[in-house]
PDB file of N, CA and C in Angstrom:
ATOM      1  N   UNK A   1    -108.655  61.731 -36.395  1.00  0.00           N
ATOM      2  CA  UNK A   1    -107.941  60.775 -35.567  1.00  0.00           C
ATOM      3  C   UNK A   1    -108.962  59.966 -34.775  1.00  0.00           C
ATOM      4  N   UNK A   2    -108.880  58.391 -34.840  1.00  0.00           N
ATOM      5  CA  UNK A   2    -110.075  57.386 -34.207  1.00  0.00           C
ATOM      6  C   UNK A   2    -109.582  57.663 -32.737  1.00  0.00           C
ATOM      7  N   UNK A   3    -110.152  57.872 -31.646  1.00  0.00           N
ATOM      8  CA  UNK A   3    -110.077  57.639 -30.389  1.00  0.00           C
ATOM      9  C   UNK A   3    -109.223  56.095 -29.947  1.00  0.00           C
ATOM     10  N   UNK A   4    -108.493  55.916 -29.008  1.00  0.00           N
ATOM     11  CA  UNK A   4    -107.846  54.585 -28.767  1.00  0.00           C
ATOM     12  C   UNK A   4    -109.225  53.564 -28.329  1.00  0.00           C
ATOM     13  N   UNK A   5    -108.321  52.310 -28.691  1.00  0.00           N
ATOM     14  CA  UNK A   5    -109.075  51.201 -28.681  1.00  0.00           C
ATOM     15  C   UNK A   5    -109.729  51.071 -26.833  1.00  0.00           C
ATOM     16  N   UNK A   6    -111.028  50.806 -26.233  1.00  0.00           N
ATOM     17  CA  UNK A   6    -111.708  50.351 -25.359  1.00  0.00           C
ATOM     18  C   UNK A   6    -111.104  49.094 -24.986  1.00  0.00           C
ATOM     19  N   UNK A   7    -110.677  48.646 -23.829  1.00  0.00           N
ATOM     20  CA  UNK A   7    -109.938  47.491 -23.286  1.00  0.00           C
ATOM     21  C   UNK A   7    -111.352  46.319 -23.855  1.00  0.00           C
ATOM     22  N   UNK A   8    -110.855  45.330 -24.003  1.00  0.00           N
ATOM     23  CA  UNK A   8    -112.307  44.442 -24.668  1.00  0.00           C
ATOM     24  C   UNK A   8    -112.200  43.498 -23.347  1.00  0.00           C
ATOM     25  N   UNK A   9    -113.604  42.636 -23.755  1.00  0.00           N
ATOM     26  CA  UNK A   9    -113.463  41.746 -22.602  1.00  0.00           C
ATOM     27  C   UNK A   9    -113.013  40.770 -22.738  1.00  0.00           C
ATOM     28  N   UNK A  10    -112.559  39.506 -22.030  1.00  0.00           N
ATOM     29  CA  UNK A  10    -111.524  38.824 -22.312  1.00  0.00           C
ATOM     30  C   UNK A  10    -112.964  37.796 -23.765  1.00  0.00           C
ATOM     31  N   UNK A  11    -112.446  37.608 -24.794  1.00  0.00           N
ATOM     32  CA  UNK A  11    -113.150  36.822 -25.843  1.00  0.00           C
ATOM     33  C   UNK A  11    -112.909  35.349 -25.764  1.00  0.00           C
ATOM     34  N   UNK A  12    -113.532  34.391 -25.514  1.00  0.00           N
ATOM     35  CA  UNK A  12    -112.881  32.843 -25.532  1.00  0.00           C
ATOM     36  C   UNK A  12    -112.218  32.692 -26.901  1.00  0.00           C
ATOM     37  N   UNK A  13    -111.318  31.983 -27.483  1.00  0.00           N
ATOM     38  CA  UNK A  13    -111.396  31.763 -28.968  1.00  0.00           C
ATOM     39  C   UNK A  13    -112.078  31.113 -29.396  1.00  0.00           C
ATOM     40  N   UNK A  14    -112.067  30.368 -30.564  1.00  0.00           N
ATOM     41  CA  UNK A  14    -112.701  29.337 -31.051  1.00  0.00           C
ATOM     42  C   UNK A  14    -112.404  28.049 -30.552  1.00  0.00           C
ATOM     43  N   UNK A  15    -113.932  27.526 -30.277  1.00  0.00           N
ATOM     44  CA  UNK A  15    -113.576  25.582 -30.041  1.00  0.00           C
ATOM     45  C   UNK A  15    -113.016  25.169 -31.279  1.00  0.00           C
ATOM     46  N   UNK A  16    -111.378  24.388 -31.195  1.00  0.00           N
ATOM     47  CA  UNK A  16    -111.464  23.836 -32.237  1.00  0.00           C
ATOM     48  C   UNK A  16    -110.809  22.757 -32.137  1.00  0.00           C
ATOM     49  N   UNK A  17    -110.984  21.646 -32.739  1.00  0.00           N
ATOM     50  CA  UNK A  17    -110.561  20.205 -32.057  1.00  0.00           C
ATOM     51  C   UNK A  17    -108.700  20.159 -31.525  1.00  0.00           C
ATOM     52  N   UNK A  18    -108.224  20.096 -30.306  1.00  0.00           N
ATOM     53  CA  UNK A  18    -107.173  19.987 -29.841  1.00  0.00           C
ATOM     54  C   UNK A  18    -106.556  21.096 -30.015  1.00  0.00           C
ATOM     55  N   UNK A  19    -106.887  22.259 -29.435  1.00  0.00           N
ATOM     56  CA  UNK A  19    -105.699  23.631 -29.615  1.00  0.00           C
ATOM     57  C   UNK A  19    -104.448  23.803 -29.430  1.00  0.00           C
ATOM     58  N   UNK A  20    -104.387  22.986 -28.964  1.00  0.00           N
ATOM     59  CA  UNK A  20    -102.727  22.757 -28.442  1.00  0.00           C
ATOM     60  C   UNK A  20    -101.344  22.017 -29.572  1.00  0.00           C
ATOM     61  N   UNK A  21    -102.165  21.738 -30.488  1.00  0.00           N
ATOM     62  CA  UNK A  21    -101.624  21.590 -31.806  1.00  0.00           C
ATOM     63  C   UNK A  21    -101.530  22.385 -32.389  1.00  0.00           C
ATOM     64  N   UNK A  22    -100.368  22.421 -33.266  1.00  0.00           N
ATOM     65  CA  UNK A  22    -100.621  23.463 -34.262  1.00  0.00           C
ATOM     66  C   UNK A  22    -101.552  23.613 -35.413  1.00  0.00           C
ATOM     67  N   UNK A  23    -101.865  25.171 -35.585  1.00  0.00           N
ATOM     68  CA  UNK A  23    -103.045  25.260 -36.171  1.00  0.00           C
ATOM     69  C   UNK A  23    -102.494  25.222 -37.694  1.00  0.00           C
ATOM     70  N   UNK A  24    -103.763  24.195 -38.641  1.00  0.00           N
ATOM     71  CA  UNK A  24    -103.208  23.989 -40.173  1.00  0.00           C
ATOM     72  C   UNK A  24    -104.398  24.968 -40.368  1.00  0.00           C
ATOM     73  N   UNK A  25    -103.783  26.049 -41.385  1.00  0.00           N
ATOM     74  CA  UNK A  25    -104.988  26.619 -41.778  1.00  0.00           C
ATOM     75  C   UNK A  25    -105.919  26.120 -42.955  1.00  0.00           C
ATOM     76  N   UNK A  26    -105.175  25.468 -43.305  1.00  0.00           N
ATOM     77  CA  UNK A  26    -106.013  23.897 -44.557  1.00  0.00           C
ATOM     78  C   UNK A  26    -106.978  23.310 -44.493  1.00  0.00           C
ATOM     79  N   UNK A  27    -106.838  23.030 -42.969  1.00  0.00           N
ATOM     80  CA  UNK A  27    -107.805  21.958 -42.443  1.00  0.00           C
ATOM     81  C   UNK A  27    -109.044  22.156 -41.862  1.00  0.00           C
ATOM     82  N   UNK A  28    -108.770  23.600 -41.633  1.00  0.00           N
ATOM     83  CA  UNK A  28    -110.163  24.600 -41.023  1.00  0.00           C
ATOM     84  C   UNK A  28    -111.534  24.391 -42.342  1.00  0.00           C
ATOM     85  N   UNK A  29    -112.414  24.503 -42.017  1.00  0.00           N
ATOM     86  CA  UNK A  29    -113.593  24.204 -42.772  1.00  0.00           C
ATOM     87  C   UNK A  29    -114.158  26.003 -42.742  1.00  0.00           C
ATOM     88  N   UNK A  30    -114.871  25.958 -43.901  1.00  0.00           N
ATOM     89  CA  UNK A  30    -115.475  27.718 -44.169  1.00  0.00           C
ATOM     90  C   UNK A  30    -116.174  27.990 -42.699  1.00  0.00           C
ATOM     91  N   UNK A  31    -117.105  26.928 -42.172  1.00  0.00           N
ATOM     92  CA  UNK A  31    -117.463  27.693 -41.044  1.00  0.00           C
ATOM     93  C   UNK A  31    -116.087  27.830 -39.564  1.00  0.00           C
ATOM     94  N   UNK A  32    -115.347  26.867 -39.696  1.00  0.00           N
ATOM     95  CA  UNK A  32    -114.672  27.273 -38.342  1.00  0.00           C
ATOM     96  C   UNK A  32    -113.843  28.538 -39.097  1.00  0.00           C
ATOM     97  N   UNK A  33    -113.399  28.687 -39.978  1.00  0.00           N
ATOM     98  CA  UNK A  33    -112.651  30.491 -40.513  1.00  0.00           C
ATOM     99  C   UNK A  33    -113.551  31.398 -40.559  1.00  0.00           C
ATOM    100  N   UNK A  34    -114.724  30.977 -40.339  1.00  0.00           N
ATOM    101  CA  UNK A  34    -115.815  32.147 -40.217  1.00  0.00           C
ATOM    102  C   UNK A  34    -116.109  32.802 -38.911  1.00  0.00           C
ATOM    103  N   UNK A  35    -115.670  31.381 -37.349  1.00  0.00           N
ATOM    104  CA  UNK A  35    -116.137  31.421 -35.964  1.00  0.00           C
ATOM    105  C   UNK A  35    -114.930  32.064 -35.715  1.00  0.00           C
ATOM    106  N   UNK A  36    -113.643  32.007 -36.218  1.00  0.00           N
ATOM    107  CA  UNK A  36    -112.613  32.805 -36.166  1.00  0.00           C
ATOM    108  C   UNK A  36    -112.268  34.569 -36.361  1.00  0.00           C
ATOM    109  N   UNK A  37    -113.059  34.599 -37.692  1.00  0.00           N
ATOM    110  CA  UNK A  37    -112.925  35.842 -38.442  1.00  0.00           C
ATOM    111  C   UNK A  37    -114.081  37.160 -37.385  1.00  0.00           C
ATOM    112  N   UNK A  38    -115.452  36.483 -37.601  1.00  0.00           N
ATOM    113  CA  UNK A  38    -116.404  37.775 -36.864  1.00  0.00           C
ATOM    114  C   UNK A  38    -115.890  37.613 -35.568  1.00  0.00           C
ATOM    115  N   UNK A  39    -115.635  37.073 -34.877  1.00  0.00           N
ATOM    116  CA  UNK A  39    -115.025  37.721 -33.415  1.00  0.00           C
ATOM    117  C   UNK A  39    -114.416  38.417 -33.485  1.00  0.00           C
ATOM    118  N   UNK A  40    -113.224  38.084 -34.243  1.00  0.00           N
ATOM    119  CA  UNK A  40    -111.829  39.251 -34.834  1.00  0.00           C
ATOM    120  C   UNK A  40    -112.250  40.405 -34.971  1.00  0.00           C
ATOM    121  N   UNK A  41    -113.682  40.552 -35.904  1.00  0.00           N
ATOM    122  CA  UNK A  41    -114.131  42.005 -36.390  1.00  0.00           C
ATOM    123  C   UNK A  41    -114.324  42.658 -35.045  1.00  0.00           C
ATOM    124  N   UNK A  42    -114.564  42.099 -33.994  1.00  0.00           N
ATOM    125  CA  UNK A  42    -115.209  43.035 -33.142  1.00  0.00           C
ATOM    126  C   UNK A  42    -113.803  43.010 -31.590  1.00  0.00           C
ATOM    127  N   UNK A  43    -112.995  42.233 -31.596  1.00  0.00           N
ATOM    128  CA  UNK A  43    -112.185  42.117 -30.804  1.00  0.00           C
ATOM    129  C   UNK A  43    -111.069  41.813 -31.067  1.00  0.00           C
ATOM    130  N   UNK A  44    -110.084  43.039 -31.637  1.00  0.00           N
ATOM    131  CA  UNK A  44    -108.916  42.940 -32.488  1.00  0.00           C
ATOM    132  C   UNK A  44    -108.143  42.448 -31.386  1.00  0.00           C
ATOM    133  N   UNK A  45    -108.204  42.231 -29.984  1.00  0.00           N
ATOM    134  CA  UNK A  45    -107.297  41.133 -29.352  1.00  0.00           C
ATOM    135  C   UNK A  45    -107.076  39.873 -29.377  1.00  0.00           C
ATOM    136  N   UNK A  46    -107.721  39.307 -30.259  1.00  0.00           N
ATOM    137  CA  UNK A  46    -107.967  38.038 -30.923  1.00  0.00           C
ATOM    138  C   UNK A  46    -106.806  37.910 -32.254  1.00  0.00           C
ATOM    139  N   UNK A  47    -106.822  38.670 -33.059  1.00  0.00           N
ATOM    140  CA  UNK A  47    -105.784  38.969 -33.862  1.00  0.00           C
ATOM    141  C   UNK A  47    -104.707  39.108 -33.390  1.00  0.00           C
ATOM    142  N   UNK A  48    -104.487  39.513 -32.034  1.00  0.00           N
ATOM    143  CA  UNK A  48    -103.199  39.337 -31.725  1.00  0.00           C
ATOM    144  C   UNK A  48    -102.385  38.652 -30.840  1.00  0.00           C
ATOM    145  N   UNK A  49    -103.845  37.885 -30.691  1.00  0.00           N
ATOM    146  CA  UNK A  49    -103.721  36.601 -29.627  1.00  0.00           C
ATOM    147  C   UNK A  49    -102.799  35.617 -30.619  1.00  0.00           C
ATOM    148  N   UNK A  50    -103.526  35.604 -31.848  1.00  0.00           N
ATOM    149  CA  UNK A  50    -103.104  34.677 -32.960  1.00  0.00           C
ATOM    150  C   UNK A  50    -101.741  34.970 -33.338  1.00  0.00           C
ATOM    151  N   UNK A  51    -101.237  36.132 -34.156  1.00  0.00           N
ATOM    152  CA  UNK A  51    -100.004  36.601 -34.005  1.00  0.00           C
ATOM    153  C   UNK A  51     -98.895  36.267 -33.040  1.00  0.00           C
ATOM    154  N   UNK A  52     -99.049  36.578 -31.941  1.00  0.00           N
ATOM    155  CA  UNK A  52     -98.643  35.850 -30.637  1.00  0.00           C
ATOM    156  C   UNK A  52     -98.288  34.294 -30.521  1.00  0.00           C
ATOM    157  N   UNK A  53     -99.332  33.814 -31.060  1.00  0.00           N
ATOM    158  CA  UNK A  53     -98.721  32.250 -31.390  1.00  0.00           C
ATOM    159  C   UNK A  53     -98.487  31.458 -32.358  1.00  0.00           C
ATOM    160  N   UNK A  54     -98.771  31.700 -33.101  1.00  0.00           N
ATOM    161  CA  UNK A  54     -98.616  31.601 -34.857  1.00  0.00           C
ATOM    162  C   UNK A  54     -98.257  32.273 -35.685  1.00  0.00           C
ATOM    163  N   UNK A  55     -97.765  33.684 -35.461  1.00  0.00           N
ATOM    164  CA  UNK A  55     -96.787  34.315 -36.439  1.00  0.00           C
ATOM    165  C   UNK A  55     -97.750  35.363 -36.876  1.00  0.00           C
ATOM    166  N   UNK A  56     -97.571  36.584 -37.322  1.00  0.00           N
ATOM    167  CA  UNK A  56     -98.392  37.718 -38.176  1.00  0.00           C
ATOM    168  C   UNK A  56     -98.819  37.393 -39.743  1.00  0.00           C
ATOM    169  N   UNK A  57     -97.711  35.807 -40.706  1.00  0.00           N
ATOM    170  CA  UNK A  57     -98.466  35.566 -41.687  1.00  0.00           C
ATOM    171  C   UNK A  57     -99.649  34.523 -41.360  1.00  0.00           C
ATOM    172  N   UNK A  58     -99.371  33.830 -40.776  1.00  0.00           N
ATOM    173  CA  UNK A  58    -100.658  33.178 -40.412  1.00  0.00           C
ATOM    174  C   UNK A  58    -102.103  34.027 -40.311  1.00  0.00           C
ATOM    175  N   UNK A  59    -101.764  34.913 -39.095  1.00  0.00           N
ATOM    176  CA  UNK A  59    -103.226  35.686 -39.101  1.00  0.00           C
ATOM    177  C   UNK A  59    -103.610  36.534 -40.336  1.00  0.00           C
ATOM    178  N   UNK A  60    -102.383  36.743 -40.851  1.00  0.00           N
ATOM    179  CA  UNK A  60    -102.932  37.480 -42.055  1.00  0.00           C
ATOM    180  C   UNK A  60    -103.349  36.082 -43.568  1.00  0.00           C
ATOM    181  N   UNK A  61    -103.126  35.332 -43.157  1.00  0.00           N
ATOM    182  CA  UNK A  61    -104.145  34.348 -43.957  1.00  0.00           C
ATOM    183  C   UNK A  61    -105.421  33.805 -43.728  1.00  0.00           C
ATOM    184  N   UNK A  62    -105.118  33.492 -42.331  1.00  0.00           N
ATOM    185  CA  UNK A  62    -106.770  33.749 -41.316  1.00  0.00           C
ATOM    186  C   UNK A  62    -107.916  34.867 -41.172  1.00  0.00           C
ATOM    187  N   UNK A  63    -107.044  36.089 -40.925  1.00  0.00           N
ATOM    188  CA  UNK A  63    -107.821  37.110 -40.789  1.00  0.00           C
ATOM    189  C   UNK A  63    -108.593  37.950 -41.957  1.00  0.00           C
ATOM    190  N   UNK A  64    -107.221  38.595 -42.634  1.00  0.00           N
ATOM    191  CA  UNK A  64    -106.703  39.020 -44.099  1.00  0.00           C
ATOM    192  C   UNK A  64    -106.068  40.321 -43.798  1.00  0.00           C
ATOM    193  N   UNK A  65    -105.081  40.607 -44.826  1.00  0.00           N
ATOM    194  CA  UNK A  65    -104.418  41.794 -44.826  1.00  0.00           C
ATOM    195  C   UNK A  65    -104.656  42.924 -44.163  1.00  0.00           C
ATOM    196  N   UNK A  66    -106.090  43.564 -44.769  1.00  0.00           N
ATOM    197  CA  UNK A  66    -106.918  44.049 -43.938  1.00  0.00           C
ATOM    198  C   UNK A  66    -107.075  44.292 -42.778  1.00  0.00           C
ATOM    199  N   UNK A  67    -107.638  43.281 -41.978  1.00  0.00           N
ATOM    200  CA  UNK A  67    -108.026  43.000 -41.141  1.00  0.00           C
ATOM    201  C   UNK A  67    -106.724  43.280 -39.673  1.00  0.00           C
ATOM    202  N   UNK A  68    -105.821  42.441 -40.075  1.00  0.00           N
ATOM    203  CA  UNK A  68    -104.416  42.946 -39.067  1.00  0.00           C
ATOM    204  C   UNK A  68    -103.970  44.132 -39.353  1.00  0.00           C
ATOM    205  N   UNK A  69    -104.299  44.547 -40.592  1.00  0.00           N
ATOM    206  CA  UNK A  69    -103.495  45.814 -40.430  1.00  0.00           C
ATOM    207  C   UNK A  69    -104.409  47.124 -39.472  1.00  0.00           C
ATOM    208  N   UNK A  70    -105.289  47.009 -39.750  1.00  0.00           N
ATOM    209  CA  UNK A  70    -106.619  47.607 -38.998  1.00  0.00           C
ATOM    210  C   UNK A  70    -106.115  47.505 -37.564  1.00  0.00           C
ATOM    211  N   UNK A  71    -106.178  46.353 -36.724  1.00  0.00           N
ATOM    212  CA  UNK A  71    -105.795  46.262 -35.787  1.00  0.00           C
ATOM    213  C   UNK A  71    -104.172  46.800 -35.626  1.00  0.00           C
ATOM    214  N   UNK A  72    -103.609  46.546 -36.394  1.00  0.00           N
ATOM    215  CA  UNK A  72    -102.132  47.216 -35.691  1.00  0.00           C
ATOM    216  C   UNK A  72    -102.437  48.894 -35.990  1.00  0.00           C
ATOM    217  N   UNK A  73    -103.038  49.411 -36.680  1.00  0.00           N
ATOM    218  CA  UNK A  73    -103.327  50.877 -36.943  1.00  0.00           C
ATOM    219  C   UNK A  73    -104.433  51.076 -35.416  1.00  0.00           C
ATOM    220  N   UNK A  74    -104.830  50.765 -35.161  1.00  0.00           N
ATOM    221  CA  UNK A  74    -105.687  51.143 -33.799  1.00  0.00           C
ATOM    222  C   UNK A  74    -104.742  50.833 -32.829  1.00  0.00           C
ATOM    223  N   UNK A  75    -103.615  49.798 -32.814  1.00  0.00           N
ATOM    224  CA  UNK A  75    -103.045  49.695 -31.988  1.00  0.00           C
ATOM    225  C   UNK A  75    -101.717  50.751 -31.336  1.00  0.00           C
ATOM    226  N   UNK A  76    -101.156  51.397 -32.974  1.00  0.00           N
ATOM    227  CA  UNK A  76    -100.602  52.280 -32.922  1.00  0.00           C
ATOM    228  C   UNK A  76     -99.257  52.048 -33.220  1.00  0.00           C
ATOM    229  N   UNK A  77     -98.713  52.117 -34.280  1.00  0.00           N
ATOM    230  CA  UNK A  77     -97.268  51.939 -34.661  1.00  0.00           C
ATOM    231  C   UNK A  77     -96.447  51.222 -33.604  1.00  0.00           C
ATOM    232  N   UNK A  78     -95.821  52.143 -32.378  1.00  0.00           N
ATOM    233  CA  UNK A  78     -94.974  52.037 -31.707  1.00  0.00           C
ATOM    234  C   UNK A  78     -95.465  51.185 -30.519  1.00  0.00           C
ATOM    235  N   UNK A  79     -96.355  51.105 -29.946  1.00  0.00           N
ATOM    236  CA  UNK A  79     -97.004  49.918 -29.277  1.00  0.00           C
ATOM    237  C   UNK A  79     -96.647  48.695 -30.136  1.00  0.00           C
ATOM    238  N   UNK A  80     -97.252  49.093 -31.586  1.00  0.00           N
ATOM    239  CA  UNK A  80     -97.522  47.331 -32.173  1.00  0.00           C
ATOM    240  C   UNK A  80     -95.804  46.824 -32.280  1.00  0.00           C
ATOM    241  N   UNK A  81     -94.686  47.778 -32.601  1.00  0.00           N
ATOM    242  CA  UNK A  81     -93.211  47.582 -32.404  1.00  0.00           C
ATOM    243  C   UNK A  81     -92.958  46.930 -31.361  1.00  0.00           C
ATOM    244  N   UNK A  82     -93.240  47.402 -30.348  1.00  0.00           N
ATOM    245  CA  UNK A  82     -92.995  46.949 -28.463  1.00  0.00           C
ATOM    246  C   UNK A  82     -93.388  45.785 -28.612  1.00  0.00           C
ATOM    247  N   UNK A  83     -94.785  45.585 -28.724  1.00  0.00           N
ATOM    248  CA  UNK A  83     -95.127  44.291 -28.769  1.00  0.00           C
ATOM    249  C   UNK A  83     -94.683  43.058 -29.423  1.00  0.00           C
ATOM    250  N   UNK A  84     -94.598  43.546 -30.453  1.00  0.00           N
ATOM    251  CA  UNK A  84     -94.121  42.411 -31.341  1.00  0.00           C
ATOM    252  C   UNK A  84     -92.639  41.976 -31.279  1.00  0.00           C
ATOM    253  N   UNK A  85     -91.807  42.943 -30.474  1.00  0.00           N
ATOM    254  CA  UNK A  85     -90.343  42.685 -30.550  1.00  0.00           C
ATOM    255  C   UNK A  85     -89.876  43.615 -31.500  1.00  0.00           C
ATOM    256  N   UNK A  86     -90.491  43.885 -32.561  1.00  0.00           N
ATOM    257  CA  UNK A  86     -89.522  44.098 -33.379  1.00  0.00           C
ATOM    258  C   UNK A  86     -88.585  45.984 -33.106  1.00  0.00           C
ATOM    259  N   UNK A  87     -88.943  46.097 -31.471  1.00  0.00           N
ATOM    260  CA  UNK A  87     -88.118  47.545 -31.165  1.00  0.00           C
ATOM    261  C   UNK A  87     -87.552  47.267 -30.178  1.00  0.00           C
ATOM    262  N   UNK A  88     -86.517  47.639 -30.316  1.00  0.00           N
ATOM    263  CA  UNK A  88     -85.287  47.545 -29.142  1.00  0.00           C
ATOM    264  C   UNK A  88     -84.703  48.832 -28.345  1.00  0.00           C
ATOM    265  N   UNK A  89     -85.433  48.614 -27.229  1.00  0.00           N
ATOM    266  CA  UNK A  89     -84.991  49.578 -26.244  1.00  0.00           C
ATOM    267  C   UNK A  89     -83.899  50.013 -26.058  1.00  0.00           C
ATOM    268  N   UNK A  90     -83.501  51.095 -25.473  1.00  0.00           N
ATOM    269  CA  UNK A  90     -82.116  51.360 -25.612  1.00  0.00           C
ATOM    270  C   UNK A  90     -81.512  52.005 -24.334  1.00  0.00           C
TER     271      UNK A  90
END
């Protein structure tokens, strides 16, 4: 069993021209999916920063399969439920 995740420090995201638009993942060039991806490796709150505002398929086209699932497995089933909505208190 991995020990729980270390609170990270807050990570800036990526500069990327006008964030406040929505993100095309088309339009990203190999290096800005690259300034995206190694942060991710090391600060799975980034992955769910993204999730958070763009949906879980998005990051999993950004990130990769992998990669979110990793993070929701460190995050822990029933946390990643809470979070995401998809559990309803009762």
């Amino acid at each position: 069993m991995l020990p729980p995740p270390r609170p990270a420090a807050a990570t800036p995201a990526p500069k990327i021209a006008d964030i406040d638009q929505e993100l095309v993942l088309e339009d990203l060039t190999r290096e800005q999916v690259r300034n995206w991806r190694v942060p991710a490796l090391k600060d799975h709150q980034m992955v769910f920063d993204h999730i958070d505002r763009y949906g879980e398929p998005s990051a999993r086209r950004l990130f990769s399969n992998q990669l979110v699932d990793q993070a929701e497995a460190l995050l822990g089933a029933g946390a990643w439920l809470r979070r995401s909505g998809r559990c309803r208190r009762q």
